[in-house]
C-alpha atoms as a PDB file:
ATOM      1  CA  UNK A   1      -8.600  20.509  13.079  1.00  0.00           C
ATOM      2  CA  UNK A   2     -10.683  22.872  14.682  1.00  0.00           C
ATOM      3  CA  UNK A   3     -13.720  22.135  12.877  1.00  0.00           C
ATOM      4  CA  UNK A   4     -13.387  18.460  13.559  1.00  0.00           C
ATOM      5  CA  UNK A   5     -12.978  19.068  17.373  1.00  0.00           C
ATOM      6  CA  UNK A   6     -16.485  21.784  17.281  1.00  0.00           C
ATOM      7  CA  UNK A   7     -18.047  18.909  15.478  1.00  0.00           C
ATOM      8  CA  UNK A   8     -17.164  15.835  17.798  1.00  0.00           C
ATOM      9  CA  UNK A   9     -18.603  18.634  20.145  1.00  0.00           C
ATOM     10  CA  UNK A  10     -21.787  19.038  18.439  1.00  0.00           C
ATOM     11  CA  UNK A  11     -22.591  15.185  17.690  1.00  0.00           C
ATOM     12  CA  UNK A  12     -19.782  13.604  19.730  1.00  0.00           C
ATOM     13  CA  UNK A  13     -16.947  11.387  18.337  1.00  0.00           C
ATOM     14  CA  UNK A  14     -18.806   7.860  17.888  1.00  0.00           C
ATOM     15  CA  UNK A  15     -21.312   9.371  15.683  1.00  0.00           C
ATOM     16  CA  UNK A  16     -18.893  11.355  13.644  1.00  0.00           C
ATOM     17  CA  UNK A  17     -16.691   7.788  13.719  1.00  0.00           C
ATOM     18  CA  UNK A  18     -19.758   6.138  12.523  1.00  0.00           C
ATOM     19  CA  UNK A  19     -20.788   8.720   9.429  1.00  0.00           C
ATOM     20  CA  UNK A  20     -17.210   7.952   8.019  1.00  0.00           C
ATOM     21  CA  UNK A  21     -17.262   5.573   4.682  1.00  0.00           C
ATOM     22  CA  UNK A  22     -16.073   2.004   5.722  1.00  0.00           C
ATOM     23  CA  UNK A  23     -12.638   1.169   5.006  1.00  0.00           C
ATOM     24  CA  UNK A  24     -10.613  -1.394   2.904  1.00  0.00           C
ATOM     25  CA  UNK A  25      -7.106  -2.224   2.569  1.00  0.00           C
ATOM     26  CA  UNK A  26      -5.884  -3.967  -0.891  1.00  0.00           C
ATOM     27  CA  UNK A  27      -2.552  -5.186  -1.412  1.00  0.00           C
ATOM     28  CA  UNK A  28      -0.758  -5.925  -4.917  1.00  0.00           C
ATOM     29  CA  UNK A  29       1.729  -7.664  -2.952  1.00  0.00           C
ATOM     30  CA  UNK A  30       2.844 -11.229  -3.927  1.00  0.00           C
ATOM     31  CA  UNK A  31       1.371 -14.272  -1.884  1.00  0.00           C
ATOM     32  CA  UNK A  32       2.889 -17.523  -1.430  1.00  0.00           C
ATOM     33  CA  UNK A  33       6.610 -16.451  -2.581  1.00  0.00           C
ATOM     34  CA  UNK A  34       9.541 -18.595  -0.848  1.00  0.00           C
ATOM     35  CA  UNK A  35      11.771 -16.043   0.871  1.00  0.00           C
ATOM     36  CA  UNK A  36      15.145 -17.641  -0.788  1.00  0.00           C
ATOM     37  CA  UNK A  37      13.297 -16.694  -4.115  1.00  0.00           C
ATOM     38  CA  UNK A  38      12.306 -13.544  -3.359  1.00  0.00           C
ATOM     39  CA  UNK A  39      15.428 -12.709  -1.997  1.00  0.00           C
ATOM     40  CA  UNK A  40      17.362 -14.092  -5.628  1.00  0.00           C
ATOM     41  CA  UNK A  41      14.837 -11.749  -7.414  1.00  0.00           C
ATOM     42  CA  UNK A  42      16.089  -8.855  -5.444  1.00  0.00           C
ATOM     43  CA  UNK A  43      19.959  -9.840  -6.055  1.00  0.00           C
ATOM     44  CA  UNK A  44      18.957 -10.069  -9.590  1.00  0.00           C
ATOM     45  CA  UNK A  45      17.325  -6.917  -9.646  1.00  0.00           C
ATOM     46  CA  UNK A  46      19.907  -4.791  -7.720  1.00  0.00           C
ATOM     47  CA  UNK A  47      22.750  -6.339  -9.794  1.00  0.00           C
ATOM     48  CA  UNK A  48      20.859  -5.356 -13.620  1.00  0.00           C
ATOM     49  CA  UNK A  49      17.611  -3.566 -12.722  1.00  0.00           C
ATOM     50  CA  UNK A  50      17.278  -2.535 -15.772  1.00  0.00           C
ATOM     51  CA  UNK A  51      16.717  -6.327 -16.876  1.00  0.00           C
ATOM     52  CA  UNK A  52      14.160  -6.825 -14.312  1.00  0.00           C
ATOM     53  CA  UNK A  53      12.185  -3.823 -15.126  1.00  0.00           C
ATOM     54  CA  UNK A  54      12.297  -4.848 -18.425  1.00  0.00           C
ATOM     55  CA  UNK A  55      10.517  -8.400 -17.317  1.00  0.00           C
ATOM     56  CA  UNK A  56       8.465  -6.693 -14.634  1.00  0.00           C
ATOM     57  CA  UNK A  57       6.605  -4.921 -17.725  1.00  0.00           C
ATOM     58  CA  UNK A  58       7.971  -1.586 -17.409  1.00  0.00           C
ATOM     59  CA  UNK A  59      10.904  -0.811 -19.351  1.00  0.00           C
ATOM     60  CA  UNK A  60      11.672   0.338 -22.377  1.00  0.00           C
ATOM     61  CA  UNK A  61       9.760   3.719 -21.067  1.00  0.00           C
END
């Protein structure tokens, strides 16, 4: 922390902002899902989540 503040006071925040890589965000999430089915896969799930690991890909371990 204290090399990051006696750097923003050697070049000055918006430069220091600047030098950083650029940023992405990526998101395995599901698109286009109806809540109501979403909602049944969680039931599912909580009710025999060993069954929906098991379709998910991920079970037997």
């Amino acid at each position: 922390m204290i090399m990051l503040l006696f750097a923003a006071d050697k070049k000055g925040i918006a430069k220091l902002v600047i030098g950083l890589p650029k940023r992405f965000t990526y998101s395995d999430r599901i698109q286009n899902l109806a809540t109501e089915k979403s909602k049944q896969i969680i039931e599912q799930g909580e009710k025999q989540p060993e069954a929906l690991l098991e379709k998910l890909g991920f079970f037997p371990l």
